[in-house]
ModelCIF file with pLDDT and N, C-alpha, C, O atoms, coordinates in Angstrom:
data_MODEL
#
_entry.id   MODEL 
#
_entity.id                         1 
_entity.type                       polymer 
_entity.pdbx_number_of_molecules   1 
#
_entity_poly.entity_id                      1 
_entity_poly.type                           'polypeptide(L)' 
_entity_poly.nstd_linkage                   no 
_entity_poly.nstd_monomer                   no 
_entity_poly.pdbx_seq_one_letter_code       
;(UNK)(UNK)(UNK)(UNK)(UNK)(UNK)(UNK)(UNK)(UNK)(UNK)(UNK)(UNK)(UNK)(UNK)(UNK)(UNK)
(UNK)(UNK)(UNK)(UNK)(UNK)(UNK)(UNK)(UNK)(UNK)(UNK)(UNK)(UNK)(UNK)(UNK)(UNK)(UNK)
(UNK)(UNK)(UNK)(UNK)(UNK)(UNK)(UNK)(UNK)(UNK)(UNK)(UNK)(UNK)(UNK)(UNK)(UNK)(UNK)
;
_entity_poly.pdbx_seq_one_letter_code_can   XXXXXXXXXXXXXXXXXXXXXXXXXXXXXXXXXXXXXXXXXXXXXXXX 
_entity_poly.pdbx_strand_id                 A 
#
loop_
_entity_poly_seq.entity_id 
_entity_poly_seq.num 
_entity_poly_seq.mon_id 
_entity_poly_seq.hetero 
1 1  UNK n 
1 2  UNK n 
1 3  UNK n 
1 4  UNK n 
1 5  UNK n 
1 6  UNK n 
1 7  UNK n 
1 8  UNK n 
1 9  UNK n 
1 10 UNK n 
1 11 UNK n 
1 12 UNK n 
1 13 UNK n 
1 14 UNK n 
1 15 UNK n 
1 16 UNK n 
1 17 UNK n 
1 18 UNK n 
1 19 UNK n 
1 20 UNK n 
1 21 UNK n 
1 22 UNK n 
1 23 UNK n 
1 24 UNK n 
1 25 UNK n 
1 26 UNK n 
1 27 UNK n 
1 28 UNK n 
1 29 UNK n 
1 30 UNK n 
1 31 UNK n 
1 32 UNK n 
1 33 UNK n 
1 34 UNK n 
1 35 UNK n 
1 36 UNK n 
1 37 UNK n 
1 38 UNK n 
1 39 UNK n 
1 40 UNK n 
1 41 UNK n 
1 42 UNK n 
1 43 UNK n 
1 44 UNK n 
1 45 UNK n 
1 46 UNK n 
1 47 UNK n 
1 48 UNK n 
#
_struct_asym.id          A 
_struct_asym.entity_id   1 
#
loop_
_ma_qa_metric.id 
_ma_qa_metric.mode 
_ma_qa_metric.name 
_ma_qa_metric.software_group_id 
_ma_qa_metric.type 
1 global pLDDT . pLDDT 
2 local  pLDDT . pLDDT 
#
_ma_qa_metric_global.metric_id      1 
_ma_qa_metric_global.metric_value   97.92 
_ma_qa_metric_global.model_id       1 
_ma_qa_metric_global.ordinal_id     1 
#
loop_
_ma_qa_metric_local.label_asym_id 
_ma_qa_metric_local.label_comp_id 
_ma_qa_metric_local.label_seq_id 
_ma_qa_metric_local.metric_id 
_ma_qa_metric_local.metric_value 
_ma_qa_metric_local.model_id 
_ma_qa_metric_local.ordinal_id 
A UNK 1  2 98.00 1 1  
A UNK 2  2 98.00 1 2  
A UNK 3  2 98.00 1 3  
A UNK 4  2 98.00 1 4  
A UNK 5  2 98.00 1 5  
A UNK 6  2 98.00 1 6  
A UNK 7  2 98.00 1 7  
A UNK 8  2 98.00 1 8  
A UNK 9  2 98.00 1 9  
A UNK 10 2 98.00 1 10 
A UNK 11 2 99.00 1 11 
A UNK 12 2 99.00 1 12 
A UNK 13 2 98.00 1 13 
A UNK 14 2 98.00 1 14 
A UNK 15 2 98.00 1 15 
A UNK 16 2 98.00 1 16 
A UNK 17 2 98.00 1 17 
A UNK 18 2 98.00 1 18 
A UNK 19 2 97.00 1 19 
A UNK 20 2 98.00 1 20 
A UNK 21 2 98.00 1 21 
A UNK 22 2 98.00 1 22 
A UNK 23 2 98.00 1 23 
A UNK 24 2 98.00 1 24 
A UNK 25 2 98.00 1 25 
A UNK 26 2 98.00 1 26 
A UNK 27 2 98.00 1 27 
A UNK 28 2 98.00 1 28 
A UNK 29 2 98.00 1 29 
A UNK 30 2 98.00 1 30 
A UNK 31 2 98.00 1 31 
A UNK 32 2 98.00 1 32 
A UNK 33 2 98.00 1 33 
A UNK 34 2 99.00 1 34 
A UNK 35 2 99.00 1 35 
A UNK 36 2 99.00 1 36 
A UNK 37 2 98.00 1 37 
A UNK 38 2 98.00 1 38 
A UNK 39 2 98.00 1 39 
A UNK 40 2 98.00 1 40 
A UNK 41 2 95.00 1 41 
A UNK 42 2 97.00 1 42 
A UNK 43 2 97.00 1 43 
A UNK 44 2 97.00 1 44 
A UNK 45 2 96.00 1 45 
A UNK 46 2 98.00 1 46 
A UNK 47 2 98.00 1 47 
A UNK 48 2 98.00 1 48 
#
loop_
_atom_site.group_PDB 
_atom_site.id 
_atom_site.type_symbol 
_atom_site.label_atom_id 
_atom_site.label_alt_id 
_atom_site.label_comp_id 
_atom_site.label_asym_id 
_atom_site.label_entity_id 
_atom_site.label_seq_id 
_atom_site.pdbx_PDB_ins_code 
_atom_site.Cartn_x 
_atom_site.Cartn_y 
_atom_site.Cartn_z 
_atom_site.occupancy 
_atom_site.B_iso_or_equiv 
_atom_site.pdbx_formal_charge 
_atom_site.auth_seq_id 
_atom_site.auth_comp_id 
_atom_site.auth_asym_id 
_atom_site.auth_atom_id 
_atom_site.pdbx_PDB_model_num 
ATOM 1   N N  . UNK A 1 1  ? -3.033  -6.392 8.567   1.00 98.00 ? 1  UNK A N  1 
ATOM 2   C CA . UNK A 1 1  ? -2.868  -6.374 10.021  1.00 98.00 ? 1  UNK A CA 1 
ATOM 3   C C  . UNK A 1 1  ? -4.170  -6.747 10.737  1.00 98.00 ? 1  UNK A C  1 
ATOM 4   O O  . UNK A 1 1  ? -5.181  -6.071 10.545  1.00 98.00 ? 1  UNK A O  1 
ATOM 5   N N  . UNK A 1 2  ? -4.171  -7.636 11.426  1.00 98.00 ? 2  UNK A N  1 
ATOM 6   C CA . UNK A 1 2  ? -5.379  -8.111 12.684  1.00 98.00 ? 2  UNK A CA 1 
ATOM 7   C C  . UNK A 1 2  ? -5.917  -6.984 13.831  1.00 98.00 ? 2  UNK A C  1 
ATOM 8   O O  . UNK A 1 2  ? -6.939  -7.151 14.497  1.00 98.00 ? 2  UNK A O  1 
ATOM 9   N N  . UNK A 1 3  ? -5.123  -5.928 13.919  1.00 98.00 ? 3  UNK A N  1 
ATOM 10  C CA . UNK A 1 3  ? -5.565  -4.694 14.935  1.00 98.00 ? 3  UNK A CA 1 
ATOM 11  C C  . UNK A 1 3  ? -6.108  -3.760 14.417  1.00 98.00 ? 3  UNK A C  1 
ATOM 12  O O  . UNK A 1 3  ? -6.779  -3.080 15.193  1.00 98.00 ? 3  UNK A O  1 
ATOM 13  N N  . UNK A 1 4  ? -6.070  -3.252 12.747  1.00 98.00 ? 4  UNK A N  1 
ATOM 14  C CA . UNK A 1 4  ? -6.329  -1.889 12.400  1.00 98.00 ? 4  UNK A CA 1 
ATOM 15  C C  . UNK A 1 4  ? -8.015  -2.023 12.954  1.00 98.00 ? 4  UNK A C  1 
ATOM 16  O O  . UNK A 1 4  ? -8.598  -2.941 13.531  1.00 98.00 ? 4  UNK A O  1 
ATOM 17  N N  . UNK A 1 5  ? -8.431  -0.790 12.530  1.00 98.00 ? 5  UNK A N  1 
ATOM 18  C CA . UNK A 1 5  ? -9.925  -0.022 12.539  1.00 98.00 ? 5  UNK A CA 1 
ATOM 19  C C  . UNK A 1 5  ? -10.134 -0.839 11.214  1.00 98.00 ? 5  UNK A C  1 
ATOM 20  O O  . UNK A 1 5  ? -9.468  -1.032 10.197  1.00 98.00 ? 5  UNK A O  1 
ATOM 21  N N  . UNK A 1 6  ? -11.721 -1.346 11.824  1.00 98.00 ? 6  UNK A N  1 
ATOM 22  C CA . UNK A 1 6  ? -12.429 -1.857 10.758  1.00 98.00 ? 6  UNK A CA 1 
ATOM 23  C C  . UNK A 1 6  ? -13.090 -0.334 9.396   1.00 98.00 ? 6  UNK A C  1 
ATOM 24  O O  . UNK A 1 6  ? -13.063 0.893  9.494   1.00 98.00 ? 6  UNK A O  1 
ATOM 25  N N  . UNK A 1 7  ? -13.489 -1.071 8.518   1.00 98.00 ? 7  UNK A N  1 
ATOM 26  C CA . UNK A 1 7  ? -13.839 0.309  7.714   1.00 98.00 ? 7  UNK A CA 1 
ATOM 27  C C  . UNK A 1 7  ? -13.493 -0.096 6.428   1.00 98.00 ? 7  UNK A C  1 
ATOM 28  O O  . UNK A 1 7  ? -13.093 -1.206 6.078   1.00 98.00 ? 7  UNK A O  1 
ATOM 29  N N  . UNK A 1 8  ? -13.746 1.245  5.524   1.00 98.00 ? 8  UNK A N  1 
ATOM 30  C CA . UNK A 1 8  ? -12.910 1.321  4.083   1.00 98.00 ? 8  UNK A CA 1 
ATOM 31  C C  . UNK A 1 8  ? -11.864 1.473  4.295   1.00 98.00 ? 8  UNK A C  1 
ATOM 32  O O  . UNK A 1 8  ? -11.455 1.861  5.389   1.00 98.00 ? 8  UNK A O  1 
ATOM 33  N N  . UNK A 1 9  ? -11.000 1.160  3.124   1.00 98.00 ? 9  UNK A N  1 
ATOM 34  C CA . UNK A 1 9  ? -9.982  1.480  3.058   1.00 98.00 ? 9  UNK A CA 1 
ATOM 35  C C  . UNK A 1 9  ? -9.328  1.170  1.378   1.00 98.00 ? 9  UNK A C  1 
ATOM 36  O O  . UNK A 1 9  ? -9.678  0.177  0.742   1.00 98.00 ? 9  UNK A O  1 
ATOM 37  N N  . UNK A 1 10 ? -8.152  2.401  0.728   1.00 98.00 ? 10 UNK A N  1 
ATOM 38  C CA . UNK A 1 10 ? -7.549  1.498  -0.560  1.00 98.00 ? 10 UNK A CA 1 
ATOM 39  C C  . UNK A 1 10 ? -6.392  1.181  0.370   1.00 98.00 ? 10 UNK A C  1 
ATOM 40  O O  . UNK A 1 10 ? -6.009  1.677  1.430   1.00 98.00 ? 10 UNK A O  1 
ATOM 41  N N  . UNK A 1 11 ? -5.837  -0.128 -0.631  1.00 99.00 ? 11 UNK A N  1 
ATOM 42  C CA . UNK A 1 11 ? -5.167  -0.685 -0.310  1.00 99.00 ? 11 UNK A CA 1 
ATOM 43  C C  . UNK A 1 11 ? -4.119  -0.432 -1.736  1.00 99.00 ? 11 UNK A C  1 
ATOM 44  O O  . UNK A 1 11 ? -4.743  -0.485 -2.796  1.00 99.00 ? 11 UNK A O  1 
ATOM 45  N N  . UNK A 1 12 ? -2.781  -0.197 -1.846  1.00 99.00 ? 12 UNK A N  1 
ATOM 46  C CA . UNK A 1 12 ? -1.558  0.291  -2.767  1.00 99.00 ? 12 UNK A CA 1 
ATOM 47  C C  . UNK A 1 12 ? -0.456  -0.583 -2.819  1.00 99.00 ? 12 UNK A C  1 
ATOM 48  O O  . UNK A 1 12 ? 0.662   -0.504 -2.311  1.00 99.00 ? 12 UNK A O  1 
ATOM 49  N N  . UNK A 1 13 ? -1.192  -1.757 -3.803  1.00 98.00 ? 13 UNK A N  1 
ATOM 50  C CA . UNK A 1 13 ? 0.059   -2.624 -3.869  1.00 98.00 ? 13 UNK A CA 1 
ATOM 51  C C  . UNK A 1 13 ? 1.270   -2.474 -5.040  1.00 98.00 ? 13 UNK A C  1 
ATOM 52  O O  . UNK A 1 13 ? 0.813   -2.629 -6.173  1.00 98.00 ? 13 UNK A O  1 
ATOM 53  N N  . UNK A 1 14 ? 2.391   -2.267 -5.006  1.00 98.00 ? 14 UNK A N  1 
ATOM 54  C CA . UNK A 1 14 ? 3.455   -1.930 -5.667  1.00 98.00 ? 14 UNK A CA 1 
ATOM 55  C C  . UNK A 1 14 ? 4.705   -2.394 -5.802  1.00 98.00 ? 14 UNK A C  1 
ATOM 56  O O  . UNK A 1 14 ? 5.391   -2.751 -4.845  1.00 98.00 ? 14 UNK A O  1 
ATOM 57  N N  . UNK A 1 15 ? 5.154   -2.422 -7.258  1.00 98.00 ? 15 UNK A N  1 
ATOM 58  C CA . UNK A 1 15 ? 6.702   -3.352 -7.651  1.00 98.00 ? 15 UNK A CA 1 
ATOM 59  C C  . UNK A 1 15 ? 7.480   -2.185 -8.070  1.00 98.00 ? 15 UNK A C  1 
ATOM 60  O O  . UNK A 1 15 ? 7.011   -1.105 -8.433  1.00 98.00 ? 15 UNK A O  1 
ATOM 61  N N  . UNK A 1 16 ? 8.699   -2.504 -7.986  1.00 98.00 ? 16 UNK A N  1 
ATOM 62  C CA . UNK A 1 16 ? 9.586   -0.812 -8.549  1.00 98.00 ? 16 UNK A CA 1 
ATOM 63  C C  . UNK A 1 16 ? 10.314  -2.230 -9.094  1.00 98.00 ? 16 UNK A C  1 
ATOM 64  O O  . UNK A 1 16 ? 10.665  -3.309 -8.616  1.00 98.00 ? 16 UNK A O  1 
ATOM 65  N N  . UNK A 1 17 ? 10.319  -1.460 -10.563 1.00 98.00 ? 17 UNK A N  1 
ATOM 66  C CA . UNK A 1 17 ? 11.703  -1.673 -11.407 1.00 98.00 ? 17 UNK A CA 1 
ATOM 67  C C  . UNK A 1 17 ? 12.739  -1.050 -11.374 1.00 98.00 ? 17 UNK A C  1 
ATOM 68  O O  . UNK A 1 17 ? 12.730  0.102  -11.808 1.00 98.00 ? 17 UNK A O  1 
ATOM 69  N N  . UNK A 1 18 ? 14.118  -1.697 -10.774 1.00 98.00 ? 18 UNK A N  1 
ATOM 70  C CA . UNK A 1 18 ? 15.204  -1.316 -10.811 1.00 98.00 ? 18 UNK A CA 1 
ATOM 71  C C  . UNK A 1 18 ? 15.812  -1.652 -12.053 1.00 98.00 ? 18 UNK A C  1 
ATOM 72  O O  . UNK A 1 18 ? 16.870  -1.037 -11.920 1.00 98.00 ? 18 UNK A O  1 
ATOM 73  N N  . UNK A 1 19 ? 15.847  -1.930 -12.621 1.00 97.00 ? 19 UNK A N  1 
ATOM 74  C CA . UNK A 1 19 ? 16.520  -2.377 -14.027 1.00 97.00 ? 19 UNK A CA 1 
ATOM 75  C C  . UNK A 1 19 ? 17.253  -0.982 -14.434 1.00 97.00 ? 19 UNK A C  1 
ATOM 76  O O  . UNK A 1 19 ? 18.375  -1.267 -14.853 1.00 97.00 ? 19 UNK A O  1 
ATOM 77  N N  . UNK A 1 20 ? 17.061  0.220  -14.460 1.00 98.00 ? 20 UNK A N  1 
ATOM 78  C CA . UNK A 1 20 ? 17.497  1.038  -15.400 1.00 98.00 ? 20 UNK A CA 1 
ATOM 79  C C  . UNK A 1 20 ? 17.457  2.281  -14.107 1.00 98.00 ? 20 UNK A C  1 
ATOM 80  O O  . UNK A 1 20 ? 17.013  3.399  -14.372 1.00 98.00 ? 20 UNK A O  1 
ATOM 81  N N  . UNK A 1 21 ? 17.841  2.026  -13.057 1.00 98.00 ? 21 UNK A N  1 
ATOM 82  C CA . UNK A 1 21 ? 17.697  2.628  -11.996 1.00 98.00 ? 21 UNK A CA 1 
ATOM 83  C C  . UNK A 1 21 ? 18.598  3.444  -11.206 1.00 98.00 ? 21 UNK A C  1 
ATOM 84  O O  . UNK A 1 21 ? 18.483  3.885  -10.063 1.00 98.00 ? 21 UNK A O  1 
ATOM 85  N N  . UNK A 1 22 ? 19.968  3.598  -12.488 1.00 98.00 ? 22 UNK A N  1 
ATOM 86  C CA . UNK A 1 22 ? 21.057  4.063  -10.941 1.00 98.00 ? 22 UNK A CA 1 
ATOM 87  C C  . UNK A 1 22 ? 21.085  5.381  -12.024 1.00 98.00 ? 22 UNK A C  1 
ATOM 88  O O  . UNK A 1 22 ? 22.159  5.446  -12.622 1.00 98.00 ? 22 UNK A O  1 
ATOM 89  N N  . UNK A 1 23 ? 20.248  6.286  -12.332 1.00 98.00 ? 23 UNK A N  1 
ATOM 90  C CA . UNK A 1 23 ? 20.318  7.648  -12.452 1.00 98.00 ? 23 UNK A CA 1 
ATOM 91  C C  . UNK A 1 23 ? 18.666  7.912  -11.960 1.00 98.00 ? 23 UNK A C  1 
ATOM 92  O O  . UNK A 1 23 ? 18.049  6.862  -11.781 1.00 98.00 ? 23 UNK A O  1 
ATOM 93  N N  . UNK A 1 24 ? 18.038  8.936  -11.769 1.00 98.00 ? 24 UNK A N  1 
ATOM 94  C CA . UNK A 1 24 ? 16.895  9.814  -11.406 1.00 98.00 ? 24 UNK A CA 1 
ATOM 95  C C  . UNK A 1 24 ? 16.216  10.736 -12.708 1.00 98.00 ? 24 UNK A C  1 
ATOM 96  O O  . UNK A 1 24 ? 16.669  11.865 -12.894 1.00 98.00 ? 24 UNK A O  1 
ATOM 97  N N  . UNK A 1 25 ? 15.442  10.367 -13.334 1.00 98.00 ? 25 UNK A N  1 
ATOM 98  C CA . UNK A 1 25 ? 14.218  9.101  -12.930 1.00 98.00 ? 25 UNK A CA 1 
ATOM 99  C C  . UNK A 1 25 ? 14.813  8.416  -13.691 1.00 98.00 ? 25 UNK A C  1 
ATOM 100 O O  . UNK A 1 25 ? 15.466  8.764  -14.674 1.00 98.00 ? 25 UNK A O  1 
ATOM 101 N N  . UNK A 1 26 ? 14.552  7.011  -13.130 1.00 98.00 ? 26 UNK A N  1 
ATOM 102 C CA . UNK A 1 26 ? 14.566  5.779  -13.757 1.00 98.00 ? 26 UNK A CA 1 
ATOM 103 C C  . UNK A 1 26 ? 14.347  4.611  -13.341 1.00 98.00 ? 26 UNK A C  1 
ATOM 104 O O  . UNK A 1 26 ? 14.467  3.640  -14.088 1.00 98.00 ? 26 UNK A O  1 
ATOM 105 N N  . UNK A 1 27 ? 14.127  4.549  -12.563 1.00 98.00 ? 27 UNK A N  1 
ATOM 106 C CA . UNK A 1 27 ? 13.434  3.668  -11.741 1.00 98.00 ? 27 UNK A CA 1 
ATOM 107 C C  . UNK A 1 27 ? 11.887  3.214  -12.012 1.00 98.00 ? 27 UNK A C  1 
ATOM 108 O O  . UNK A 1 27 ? 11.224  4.252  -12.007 1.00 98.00 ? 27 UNK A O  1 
ATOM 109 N N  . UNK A 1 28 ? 11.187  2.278  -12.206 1.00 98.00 ? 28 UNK A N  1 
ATOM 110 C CA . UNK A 1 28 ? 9.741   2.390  -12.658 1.00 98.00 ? 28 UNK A CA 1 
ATOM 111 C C  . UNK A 1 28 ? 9.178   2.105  -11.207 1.00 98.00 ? 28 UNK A C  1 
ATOM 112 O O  . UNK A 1 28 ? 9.793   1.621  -10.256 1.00 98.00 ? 28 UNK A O  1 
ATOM 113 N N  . UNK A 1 29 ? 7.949   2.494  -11.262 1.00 98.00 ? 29 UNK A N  1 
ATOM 114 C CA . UNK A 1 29 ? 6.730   2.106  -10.486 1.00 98.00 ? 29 UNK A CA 1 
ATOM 115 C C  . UNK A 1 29 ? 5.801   1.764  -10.965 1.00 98.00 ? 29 UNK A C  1 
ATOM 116 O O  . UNK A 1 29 ? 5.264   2.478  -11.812 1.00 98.00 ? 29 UNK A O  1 
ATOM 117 N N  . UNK A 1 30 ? 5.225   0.451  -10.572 1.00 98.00 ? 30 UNK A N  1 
ATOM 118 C CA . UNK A 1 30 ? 3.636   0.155  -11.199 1.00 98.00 ? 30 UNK A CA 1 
ATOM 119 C C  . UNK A 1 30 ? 3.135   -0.392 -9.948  1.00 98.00 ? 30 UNK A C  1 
ATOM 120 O O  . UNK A 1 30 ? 3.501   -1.251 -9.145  1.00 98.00 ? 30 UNK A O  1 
ATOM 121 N N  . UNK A 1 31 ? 2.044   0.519  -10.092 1.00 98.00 ? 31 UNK A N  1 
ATOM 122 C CA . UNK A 1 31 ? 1.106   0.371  -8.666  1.00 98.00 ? 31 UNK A CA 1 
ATOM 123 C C  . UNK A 1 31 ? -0.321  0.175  -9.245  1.00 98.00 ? 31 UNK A C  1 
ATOM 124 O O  . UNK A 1 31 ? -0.759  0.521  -10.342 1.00 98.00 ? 31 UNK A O  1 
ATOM 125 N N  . UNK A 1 32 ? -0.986  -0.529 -8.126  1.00 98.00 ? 32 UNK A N  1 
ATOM 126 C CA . UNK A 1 32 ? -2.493  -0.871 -7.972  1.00 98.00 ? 32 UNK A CA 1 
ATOM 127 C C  . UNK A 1 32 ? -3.451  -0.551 -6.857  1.00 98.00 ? 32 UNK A C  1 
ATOM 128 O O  . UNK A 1 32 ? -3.572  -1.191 -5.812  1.00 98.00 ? 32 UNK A O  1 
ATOM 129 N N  . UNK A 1 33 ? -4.054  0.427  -7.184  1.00 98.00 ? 33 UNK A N  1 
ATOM 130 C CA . UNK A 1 33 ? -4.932  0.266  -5.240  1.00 98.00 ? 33 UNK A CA 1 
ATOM 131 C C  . UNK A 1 33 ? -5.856  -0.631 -5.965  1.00 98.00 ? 33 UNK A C  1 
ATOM 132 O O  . UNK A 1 33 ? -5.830  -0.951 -7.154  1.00 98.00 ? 33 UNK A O  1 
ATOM 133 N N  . UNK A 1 34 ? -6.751  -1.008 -4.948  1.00 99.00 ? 34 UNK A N  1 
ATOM 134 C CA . UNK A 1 34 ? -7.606  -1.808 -4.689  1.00 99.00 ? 34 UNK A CA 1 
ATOM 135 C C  . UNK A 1 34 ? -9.029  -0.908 -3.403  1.00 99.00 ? 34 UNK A C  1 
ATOM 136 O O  . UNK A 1 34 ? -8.773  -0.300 -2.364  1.00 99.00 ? 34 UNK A O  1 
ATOM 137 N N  . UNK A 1 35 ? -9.976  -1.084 -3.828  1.00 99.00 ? 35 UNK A N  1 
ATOM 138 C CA . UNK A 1 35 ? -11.224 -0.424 -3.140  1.00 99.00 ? 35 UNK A CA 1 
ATOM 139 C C  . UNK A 1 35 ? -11.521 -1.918 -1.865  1.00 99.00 ? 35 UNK A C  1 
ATOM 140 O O  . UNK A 1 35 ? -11.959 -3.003 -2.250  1.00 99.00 ? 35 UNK A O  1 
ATOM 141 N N  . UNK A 1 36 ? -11.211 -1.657 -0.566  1.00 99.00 ? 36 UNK A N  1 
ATOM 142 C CA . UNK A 1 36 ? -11.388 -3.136 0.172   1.00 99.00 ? 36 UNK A CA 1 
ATOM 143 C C  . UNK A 1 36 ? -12.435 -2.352 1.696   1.00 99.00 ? 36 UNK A C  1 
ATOM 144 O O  . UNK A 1 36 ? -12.279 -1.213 2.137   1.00 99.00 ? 36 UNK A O  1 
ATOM 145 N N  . UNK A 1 37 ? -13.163 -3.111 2.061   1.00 98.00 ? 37 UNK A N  1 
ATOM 146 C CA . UNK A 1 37 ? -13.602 -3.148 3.332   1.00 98.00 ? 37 UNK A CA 1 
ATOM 147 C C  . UNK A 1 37 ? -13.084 -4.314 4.197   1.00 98.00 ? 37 UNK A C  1 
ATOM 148 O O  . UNK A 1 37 ? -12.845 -5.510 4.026   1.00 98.00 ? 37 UNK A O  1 
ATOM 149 N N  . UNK A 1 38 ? -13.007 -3.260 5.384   1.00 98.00 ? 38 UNK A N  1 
ATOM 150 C CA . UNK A 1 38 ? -11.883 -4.449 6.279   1.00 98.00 ? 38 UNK A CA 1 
ATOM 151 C C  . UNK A 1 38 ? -12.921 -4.663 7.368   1.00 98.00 ? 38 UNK A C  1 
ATOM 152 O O  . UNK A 1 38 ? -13.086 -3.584 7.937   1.00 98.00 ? 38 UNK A O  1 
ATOM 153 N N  . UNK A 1 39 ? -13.677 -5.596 7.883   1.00 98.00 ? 39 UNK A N  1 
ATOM 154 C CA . UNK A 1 39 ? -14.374 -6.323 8.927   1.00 98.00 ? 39 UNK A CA 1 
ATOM 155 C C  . UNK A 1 39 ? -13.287 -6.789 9.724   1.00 98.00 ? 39 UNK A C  1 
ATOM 156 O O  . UNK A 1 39 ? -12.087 -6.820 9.451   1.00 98.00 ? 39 UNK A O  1 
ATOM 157 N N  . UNK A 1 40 ? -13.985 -7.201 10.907  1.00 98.00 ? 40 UNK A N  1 
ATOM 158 C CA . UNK A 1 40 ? -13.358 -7.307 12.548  1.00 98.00 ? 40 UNK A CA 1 
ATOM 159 C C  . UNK A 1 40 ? -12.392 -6.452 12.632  1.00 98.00 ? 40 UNK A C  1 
ATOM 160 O O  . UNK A 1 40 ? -12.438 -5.309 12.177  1.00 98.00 ? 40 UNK A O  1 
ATOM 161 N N  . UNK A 1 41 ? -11.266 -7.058 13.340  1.00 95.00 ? 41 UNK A N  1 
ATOM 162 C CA . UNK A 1 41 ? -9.836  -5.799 13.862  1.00 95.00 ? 41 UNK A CA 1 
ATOM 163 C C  . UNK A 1 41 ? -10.155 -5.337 15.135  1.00 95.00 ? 41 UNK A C  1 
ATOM 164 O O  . UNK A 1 41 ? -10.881 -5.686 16.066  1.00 95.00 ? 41 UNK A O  1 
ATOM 165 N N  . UNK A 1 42 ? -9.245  -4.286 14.828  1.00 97.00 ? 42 UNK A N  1 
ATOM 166 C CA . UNK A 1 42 ? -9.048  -3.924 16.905  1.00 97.00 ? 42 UNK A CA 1 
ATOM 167 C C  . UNK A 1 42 ? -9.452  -2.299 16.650  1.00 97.00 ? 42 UNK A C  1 
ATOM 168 O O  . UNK A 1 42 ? -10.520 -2.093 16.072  1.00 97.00 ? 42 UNK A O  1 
ATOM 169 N N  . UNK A 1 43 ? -8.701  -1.238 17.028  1.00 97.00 ? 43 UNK A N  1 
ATOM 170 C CA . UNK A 1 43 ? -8.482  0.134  17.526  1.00 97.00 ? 43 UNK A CA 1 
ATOM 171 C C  . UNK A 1 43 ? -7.603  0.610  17.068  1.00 97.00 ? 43 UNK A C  1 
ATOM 172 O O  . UNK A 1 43 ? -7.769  1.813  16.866  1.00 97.00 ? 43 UNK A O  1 
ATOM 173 N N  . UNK A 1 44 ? -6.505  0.154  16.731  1.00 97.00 ? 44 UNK A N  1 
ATOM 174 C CA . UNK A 1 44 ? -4.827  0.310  16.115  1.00 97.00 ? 44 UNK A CA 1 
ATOM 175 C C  . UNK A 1 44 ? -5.435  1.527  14.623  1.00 97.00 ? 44 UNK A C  1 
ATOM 176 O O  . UNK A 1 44 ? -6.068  1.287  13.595  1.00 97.00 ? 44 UNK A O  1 
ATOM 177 N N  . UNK A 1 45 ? -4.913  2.678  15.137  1.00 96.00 ? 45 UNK A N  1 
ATOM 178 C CA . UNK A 1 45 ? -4.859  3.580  13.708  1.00 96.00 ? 45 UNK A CA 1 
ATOM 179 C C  . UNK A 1 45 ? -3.589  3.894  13.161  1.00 96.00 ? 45 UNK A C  1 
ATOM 180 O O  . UNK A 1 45 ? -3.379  5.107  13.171  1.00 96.00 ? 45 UNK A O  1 
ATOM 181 N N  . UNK A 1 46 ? -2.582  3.141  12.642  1.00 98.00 ? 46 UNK A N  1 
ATOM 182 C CA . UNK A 1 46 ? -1.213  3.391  12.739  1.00 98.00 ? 46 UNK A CA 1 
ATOM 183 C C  . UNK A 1 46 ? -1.142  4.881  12.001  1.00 98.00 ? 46 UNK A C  1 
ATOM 184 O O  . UNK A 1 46 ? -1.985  5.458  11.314  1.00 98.00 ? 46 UNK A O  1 
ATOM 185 N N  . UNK A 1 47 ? 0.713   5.430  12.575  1.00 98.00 ? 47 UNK A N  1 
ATOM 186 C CA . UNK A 1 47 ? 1.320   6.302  11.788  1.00 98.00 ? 47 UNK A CA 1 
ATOM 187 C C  . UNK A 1 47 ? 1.330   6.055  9.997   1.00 98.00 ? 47 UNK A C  1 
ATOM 188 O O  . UNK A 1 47 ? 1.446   5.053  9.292   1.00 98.00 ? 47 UNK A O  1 
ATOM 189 N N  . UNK A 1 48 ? 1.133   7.620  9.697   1.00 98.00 ? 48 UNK A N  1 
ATOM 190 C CA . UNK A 1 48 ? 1.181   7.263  8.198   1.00 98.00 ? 48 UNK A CA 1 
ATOM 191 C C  . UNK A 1 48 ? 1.845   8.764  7.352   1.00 98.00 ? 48 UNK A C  1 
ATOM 192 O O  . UNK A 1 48 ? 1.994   8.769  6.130   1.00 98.00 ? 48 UNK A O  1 
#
């Protein structure tokens, strides 16, 4: 986003496998943060 607060931040990028998914658990998650500093931007602190 072009408005957030400049700063640190992780960033949580993520794929869900549905393949094997129509009971609980079964569904996969594989996630990645990432360590990022965000330069320029606006004021915008969104809901979270």
């Amino acid at each position: 986003p072009s408005d957030i607060e400049p700063g640190n931040y992780l960033l949580r990028v993520e794929t869900i496998g549905l393949h094997v998914a129509s009971t609980y658990p079964g569904a996969q998650f594989y996630i990645g943060c990432v360590q990022i500093n965000v330069t320029g931007g606006g004021s915008v602190s969104p809901a979270t």
